[in-house]
N, C-alpha and C. Protein backbone atom coordinates (compact mmCIF):
# COMPACT_ATOMS: atom_id res chain seq x y z
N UNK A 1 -58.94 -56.86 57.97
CA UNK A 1 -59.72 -57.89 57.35
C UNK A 1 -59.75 -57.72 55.84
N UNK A 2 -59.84 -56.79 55.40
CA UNK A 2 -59.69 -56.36 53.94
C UNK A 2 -58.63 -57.06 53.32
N UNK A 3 -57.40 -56.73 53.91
CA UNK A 3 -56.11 -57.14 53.31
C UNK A 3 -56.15 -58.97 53.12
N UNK A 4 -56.60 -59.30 54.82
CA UNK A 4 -56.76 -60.86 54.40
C UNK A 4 -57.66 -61.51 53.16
N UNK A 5 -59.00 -60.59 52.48
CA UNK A 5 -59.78 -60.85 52.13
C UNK A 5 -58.88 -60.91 50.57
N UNK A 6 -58.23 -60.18 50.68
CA UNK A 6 -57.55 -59.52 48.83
C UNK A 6 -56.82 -60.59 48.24
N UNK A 7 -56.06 -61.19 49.07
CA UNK A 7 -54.99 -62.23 48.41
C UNK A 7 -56.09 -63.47 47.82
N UNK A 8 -56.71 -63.98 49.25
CA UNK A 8 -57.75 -65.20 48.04
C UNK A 8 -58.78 -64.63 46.98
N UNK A 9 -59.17 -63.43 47.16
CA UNK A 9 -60.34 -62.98 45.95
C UNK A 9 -58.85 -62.55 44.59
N UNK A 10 -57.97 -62.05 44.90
CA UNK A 10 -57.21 -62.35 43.64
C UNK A 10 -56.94 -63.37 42.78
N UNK A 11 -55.89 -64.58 43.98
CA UNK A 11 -56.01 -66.11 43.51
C UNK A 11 -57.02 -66.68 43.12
N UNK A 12 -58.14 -66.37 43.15
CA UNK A 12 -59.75 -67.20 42.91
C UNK A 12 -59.58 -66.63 41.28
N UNK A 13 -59.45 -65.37 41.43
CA UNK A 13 -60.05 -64.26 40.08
C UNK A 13 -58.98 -64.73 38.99
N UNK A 14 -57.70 -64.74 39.34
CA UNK A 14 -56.61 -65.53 38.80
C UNK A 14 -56.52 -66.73 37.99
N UNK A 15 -57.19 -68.16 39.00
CA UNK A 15 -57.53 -69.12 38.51
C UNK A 15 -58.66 -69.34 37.90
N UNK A 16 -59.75 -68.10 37.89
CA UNK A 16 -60.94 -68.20 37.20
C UNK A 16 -60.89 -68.06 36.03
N UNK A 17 -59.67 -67.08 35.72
CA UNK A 17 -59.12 -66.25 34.04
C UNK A 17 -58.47 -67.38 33.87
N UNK A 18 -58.22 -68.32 34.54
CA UNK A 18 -56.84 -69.21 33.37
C UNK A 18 -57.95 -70.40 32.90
N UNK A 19 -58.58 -70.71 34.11
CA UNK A 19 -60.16 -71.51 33.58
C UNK A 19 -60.50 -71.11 32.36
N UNK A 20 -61.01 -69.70 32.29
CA UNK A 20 -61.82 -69.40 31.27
C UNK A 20 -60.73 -69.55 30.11
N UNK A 21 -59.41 -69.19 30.09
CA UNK A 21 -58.80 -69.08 28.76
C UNK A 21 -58.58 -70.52 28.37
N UNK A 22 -58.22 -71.47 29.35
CA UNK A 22 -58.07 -72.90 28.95
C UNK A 22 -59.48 -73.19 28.26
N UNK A 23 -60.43 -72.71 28.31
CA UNK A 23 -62.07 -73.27 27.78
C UNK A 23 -62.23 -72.41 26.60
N UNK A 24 -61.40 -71.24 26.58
CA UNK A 24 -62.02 -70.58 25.25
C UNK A 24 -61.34 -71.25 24.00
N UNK A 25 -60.02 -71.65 24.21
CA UNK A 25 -58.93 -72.01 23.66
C UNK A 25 -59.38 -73.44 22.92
N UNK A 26 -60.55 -74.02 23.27
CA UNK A 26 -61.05 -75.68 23.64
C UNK A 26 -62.43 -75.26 23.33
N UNK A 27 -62.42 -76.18 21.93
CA UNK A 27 -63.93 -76.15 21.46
C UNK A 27 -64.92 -77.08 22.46
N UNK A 28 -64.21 -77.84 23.24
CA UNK A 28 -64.83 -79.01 23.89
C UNK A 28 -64.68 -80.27 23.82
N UNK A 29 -64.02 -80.49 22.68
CA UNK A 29 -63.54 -82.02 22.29
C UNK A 29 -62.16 -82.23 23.31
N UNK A 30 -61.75 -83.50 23.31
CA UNK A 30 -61.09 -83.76 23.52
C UNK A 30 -59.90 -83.41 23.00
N UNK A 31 -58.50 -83.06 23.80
CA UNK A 31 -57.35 -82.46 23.68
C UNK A 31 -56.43 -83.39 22.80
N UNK A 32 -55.71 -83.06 22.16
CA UNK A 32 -54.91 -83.22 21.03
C UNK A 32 -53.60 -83.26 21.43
N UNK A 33 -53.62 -81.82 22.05
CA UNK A 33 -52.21 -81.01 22.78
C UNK A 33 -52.04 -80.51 21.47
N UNK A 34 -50.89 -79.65 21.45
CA UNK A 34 -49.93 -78.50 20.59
C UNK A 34 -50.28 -79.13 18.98
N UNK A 35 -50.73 -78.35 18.03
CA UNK A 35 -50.38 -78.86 16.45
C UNK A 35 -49.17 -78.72 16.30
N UNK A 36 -48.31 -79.50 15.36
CA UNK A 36 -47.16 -79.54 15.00
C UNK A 36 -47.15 -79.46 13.40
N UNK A 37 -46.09 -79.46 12.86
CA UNK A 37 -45.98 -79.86 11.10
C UNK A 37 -44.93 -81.05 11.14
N UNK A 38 -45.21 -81.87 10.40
CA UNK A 38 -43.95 -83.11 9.76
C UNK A 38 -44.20 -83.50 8.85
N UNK A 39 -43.43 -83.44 8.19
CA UNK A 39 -43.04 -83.35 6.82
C UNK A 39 -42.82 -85.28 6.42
N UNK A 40 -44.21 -85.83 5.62
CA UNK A 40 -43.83 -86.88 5.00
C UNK A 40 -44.22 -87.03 3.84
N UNK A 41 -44.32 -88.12 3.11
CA UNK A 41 -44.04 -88.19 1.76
C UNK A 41 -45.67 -88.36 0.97
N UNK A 42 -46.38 -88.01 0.62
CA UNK A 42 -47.65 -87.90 -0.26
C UNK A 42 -48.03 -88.82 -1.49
N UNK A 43 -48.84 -89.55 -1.87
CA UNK A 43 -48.94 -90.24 -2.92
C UNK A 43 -49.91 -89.52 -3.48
N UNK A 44 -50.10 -90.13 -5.32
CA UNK A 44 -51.40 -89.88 -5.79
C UNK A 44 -51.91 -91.10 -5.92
N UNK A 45 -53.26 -91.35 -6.50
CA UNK A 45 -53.80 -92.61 -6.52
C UNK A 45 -55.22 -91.78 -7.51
N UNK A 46 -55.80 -92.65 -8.24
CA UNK A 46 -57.11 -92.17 -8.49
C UNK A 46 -58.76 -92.53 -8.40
N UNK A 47 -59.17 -92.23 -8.47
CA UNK A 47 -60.74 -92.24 -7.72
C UNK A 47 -61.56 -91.60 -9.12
N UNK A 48 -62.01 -92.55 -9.65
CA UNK A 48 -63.45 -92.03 -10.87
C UNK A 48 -62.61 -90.75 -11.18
N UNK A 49 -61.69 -91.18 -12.38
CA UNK A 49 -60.71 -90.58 -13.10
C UNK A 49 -60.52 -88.95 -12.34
N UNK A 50 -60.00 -88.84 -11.26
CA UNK A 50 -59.71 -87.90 -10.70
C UNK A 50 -58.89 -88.16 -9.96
N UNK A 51 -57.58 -87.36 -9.45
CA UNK A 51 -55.90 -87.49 -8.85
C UNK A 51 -56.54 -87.63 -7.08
N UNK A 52 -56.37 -88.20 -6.47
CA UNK A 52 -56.40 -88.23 -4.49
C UNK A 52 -55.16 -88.22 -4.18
N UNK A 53 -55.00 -87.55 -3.15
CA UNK A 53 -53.32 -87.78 -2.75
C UNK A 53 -53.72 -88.21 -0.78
N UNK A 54 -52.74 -89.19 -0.98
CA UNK A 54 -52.81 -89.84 0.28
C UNK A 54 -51.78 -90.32 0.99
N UNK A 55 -51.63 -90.82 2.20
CA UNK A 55 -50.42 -90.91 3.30
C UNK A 55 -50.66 -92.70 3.44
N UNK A 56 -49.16 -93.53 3.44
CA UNK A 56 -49.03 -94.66 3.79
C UNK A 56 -48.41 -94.34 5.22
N UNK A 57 -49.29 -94.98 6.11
CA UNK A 57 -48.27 -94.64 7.60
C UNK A 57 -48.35 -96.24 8.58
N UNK A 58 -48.94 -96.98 8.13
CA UNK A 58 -48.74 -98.90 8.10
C UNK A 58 -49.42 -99.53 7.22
N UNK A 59 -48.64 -101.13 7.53
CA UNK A 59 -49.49 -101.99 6.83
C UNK A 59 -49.43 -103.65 7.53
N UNK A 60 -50.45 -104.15 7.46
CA UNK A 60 -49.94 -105.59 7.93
C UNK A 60 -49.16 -106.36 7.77
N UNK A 61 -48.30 -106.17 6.82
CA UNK A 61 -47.24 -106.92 6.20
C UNK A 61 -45.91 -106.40 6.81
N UNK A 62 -45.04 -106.97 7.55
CA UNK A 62 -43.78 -106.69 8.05
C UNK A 62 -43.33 -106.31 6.66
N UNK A 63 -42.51 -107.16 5.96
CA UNK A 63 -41.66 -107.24 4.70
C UNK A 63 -42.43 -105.73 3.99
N UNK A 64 -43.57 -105.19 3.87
CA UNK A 64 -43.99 -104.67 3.05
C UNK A 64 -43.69 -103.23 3.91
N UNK A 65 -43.63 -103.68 5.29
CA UNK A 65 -43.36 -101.99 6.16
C UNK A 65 -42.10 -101.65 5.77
N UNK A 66 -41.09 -102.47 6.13
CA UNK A 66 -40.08 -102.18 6.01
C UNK A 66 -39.70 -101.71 4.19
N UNK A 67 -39.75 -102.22 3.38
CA UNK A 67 -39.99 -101.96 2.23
C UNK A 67 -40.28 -100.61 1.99
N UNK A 68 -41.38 -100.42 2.32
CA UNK A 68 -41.90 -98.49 2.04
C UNK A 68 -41.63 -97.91 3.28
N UNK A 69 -40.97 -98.22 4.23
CA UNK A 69 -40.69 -97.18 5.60
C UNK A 69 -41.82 -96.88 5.93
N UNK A 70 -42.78 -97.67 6.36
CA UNK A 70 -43.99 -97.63 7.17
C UNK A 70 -44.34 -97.99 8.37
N UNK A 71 -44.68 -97.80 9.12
CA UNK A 71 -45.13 -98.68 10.29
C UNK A 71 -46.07 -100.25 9.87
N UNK A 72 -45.29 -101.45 10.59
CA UNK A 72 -46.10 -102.74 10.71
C UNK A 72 -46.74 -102.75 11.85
N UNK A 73 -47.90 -103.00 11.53
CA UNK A 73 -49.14 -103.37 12.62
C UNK A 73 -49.52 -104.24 12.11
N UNK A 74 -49.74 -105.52 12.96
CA UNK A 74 -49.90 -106.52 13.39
C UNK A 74 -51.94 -106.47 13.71
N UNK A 75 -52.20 -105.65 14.48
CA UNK A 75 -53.58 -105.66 14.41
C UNK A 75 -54.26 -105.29 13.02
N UNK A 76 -53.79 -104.86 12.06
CA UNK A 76 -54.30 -104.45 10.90
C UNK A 76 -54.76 -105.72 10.28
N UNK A 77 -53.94 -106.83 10.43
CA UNK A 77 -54.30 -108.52 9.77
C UNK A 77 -55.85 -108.47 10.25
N UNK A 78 -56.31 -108.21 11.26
CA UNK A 78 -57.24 -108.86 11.86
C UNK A 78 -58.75 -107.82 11.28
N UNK A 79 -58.35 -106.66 10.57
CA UNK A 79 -59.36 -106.02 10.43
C UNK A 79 -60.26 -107.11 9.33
N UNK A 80 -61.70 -106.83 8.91
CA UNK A 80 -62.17 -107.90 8.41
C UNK A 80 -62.12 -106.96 6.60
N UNK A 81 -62.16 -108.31 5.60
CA UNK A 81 -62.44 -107.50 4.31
C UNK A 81 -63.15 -106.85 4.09
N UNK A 82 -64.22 -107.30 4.36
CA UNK A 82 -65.72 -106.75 4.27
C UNK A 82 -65.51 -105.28 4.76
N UNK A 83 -64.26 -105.01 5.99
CA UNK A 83 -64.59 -103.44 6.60
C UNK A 83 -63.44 -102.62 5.65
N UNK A 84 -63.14 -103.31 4.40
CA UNK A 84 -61.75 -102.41 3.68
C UNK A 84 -62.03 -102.67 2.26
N UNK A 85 -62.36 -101.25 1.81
CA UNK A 85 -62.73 -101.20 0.41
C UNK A 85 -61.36 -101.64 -0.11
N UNK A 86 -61.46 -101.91 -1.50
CA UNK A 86 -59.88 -102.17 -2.55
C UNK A 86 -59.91 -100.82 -2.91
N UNK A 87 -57.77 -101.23 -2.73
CA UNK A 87 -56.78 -100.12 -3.14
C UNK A 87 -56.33 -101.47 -4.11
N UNK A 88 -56.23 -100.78 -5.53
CA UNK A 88 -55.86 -101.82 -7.34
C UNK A 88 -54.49 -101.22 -7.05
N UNK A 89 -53.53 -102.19 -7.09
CA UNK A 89 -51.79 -101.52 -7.40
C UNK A 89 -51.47 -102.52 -8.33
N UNK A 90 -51.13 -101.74 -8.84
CA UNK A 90 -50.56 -102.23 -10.71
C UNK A 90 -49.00 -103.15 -10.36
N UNK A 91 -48.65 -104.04 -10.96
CA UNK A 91 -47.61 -105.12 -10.88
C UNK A 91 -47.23 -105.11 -12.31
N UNK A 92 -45.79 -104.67 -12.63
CA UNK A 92 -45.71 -105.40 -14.07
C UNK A 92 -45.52 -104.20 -15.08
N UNK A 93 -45.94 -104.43 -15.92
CA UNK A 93 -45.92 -103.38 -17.29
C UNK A 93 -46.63 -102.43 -17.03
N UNK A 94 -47.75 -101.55 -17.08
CA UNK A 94 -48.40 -100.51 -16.88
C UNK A 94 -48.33 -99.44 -17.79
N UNK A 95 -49.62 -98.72 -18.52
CA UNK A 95 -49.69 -97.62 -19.07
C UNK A 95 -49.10 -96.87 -18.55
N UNK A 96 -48.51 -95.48 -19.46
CA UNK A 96 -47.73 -94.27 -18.74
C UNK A 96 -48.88 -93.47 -17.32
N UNK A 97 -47.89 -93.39 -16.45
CA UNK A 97 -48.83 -92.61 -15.47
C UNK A 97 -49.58 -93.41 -14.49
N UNK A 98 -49.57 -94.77 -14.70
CA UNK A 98 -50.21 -95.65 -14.17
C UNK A 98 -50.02 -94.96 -12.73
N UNK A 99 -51.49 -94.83 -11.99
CA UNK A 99 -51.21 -94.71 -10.43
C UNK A 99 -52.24 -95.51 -9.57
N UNK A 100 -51.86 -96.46 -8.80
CA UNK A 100 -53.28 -96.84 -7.60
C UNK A 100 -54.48 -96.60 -7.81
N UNK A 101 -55.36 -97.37 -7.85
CA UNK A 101 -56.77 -97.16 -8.00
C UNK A 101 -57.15 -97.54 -6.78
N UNK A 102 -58.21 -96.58 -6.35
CA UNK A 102 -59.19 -96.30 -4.82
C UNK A 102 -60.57 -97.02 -5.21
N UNK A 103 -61.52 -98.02 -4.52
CA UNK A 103 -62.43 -98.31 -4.86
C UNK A 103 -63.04 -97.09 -3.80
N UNK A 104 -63.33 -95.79 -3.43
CA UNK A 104 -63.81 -95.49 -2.37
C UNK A 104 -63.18 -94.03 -2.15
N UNK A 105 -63.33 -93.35 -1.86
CA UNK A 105 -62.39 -91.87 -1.00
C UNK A 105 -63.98 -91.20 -0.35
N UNK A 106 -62.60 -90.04 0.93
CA UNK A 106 -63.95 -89.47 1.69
C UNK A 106 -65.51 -89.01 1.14
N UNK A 107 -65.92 -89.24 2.07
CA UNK A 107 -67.69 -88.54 1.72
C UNK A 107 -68.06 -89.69 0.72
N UNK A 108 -67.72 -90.70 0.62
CA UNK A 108 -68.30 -92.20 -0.37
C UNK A 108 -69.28 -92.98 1.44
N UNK A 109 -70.10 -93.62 1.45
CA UNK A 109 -70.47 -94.08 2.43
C UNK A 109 -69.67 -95.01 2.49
N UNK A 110 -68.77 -95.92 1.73
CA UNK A 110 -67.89 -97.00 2.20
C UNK A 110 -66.12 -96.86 2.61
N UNK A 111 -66.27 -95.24 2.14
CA UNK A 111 -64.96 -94.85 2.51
C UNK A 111 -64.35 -95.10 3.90
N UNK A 112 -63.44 -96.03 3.90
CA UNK A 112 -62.13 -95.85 5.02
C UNK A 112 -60.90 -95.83 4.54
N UNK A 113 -60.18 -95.40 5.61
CA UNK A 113 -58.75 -94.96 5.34
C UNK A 113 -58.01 -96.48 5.34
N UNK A 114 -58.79 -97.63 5.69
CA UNK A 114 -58.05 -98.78 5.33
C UNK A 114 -58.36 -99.41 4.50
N UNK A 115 -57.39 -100.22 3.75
CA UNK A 115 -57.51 -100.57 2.27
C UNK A 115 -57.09 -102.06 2.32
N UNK A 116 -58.13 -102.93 1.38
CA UNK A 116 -56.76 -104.05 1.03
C UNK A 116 -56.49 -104.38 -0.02
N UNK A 117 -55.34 -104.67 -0.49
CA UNK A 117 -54.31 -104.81 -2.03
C UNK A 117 -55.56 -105.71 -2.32
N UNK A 118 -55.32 -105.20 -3.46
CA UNK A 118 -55.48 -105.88 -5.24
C UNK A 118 -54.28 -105.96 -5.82
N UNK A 119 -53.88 -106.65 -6.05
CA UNK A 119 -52.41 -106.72 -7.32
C UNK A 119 -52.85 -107.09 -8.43
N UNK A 120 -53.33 -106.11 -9.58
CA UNK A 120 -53.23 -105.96 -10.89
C UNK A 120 -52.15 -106.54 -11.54
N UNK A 121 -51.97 -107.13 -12.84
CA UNK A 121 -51.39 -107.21 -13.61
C UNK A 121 -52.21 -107.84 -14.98
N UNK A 122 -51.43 -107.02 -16.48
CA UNK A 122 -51.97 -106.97 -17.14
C UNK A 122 -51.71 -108.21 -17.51
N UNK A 123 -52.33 -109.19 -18.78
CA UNK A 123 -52.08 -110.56 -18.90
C UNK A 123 -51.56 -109.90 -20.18
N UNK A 124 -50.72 -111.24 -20.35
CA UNK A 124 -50.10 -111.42 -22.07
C UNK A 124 -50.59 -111.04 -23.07
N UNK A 125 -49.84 -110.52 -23.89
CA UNK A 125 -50.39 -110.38 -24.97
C UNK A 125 -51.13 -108.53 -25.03
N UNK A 126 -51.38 -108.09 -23.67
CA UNK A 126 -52.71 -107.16 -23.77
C UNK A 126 -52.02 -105.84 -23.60
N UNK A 127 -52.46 -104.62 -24.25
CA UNK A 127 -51.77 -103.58 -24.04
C UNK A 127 -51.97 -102.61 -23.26
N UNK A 128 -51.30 -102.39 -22.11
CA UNK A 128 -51.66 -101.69 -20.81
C UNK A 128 -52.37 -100.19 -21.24
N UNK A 129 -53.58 -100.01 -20.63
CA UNK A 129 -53.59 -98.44 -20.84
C UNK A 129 -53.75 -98.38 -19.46
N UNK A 130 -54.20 -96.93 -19.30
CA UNK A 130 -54.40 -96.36 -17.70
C UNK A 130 -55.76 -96.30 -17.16
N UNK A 131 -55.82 -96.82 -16.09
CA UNK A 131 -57.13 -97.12 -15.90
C UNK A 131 -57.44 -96.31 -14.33
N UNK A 132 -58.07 -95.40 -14.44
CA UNK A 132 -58.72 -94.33 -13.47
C UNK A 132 -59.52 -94.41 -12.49
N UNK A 133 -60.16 -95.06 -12.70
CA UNK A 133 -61.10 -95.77 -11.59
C UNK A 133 -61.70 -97.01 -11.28
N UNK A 134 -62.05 -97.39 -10.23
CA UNK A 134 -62.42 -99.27 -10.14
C UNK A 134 -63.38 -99.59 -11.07
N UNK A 135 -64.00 -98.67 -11.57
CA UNK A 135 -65.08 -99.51 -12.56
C UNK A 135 -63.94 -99.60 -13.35
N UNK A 136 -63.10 -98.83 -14.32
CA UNK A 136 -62.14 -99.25 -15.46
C UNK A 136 -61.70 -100.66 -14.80
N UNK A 137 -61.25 -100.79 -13.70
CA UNK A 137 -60.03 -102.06 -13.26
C UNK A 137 -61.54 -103.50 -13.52
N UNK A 138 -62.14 -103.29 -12.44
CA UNK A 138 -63.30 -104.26 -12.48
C UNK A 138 -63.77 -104.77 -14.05
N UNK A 139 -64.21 -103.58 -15.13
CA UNK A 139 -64.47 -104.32 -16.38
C UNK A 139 -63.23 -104.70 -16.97
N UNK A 140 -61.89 -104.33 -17.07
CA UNK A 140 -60.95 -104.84 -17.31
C UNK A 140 -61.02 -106.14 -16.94
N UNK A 141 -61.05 -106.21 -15.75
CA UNK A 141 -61.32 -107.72 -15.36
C UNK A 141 -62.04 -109.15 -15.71
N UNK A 142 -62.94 -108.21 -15.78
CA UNK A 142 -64.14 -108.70 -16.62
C UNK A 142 -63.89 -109.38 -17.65
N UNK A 143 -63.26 -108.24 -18.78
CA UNK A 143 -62.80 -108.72 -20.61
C UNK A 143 -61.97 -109.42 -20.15
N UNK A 144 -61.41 -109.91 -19.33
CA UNK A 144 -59.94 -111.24 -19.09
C UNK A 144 -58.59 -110.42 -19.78
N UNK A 145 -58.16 -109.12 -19.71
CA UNK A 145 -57.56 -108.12 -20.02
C UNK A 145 -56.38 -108.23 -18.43
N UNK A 146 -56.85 -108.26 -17.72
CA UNK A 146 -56.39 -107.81 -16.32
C UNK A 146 -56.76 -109.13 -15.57
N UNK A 147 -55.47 -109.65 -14.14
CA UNK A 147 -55.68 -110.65 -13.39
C UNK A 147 -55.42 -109.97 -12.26
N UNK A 148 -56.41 -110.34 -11.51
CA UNK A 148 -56.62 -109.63 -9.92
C UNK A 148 -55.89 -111.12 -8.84
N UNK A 149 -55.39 -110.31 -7.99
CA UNK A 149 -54.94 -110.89 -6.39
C UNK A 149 -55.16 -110.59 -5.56
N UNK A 150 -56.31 -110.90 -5.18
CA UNK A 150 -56.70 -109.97 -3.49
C UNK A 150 -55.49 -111.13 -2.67
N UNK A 151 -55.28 -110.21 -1.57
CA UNK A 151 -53.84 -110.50 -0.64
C UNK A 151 -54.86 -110.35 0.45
N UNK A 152 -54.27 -110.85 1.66
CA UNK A 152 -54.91 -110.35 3.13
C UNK A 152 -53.85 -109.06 3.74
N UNK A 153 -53.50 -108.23 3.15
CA UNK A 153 -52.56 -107.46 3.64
C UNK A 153 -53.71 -106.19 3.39
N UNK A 154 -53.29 -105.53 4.84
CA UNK A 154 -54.15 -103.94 5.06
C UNK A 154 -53.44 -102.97 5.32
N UNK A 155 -53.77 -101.71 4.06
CA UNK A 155 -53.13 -100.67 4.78
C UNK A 155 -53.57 -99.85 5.16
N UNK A 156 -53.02 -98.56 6.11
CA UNK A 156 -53.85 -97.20 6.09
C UNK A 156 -53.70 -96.29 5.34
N UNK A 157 -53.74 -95.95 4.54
CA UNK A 157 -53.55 -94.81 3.70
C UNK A 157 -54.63 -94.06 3.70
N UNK A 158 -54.41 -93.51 4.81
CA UNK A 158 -55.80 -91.84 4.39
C UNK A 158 -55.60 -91.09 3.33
N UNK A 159 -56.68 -91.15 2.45
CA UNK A 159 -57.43 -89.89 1.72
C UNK A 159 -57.11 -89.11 2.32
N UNK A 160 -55.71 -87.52 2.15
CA UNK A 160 -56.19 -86.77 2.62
C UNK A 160 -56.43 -85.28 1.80
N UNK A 161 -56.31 -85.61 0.63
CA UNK A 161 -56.87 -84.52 -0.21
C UNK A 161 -57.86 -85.26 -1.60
N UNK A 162 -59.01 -84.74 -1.91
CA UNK A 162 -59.92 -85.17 -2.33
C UNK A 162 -59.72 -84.09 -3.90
N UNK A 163 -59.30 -84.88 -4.84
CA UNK A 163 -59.67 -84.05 -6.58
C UNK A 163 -60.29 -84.20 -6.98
N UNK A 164 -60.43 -82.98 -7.81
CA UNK A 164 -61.89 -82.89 -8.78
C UNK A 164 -60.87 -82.41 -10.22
């Protein structure tokens, strides 16, 4: 009886250790599976004159996916404005260095990783400098210096490193 008893109190003790290591391994959230690394391409952009670097990985615009090698999503049209702070992209002439302006990055309460175009361009006559953050673009706007285009096109570009 012993011997019969040994094989299932092993198998039990067996599957109890792989239990426990699958749970230690697992904060509790939901599974991910395996981390990996892939290697893609990084932007900067700036946020209240400070550098963000962030990932384009779609946008609602076919022509505009294909263009930057992004993924087009089609559900992205439908997100509403109101739920997508402005990303300012400069068109045209531009101060040296000119990069994307973020109305928003993480830890902002309106921060999301989806954005929708502004197309900047400077008007005639006016001499581009670099403008760092949405308040610069917005009073630019303001002085009739700068002409804004909000587009219905959304992208994702996560924030994923935050400068100071």
């Amino acid at each position: 009886m012993t011997r019969k008893l040994c094989l299932p109190i092993a198998l039990a003790a067996a599957s109890l250790a792989l239990a426990l290591a699958a749970f230690a391994a697992s904060d509790g959230s939901p599974g991910m599976g395996p981390t990996v690394r892939v290697l893609r391409p990084a932007f900067h952009g700036y946020y209240d004159g400070h550098k963000d670097t962030f990932l384009s990985t779609d946008v609602s615009d076919r022509a505009q996916a294909r263009q930057m090698h992004i993924n087009f999503s089609a559900a992205l049209a439908r997100v509403p404005e109101s739920a997508t702070p402005e990303m300012y992209l400069f068109k045209g002439p531009t101060a040296a260095r000119q990069l994307p302006v973020f109305a928003s990055e993480p830890g902002e309460s309106n921060y999301s990783p989806l954005w929708h175009e502004v197309i900047v361009t400077w008007k005639a006559g006016m001499t581009p400098t670099r403008l760092t953050s949405d308040t610069d673009v917005e009073n630019a706007i303001k002085a009739g210096k700068l002409n804004e285009q909000h587009s219905d096109i959304v992208l994702n570009c996560p924030i994923v490193k935050v400068g100071r």
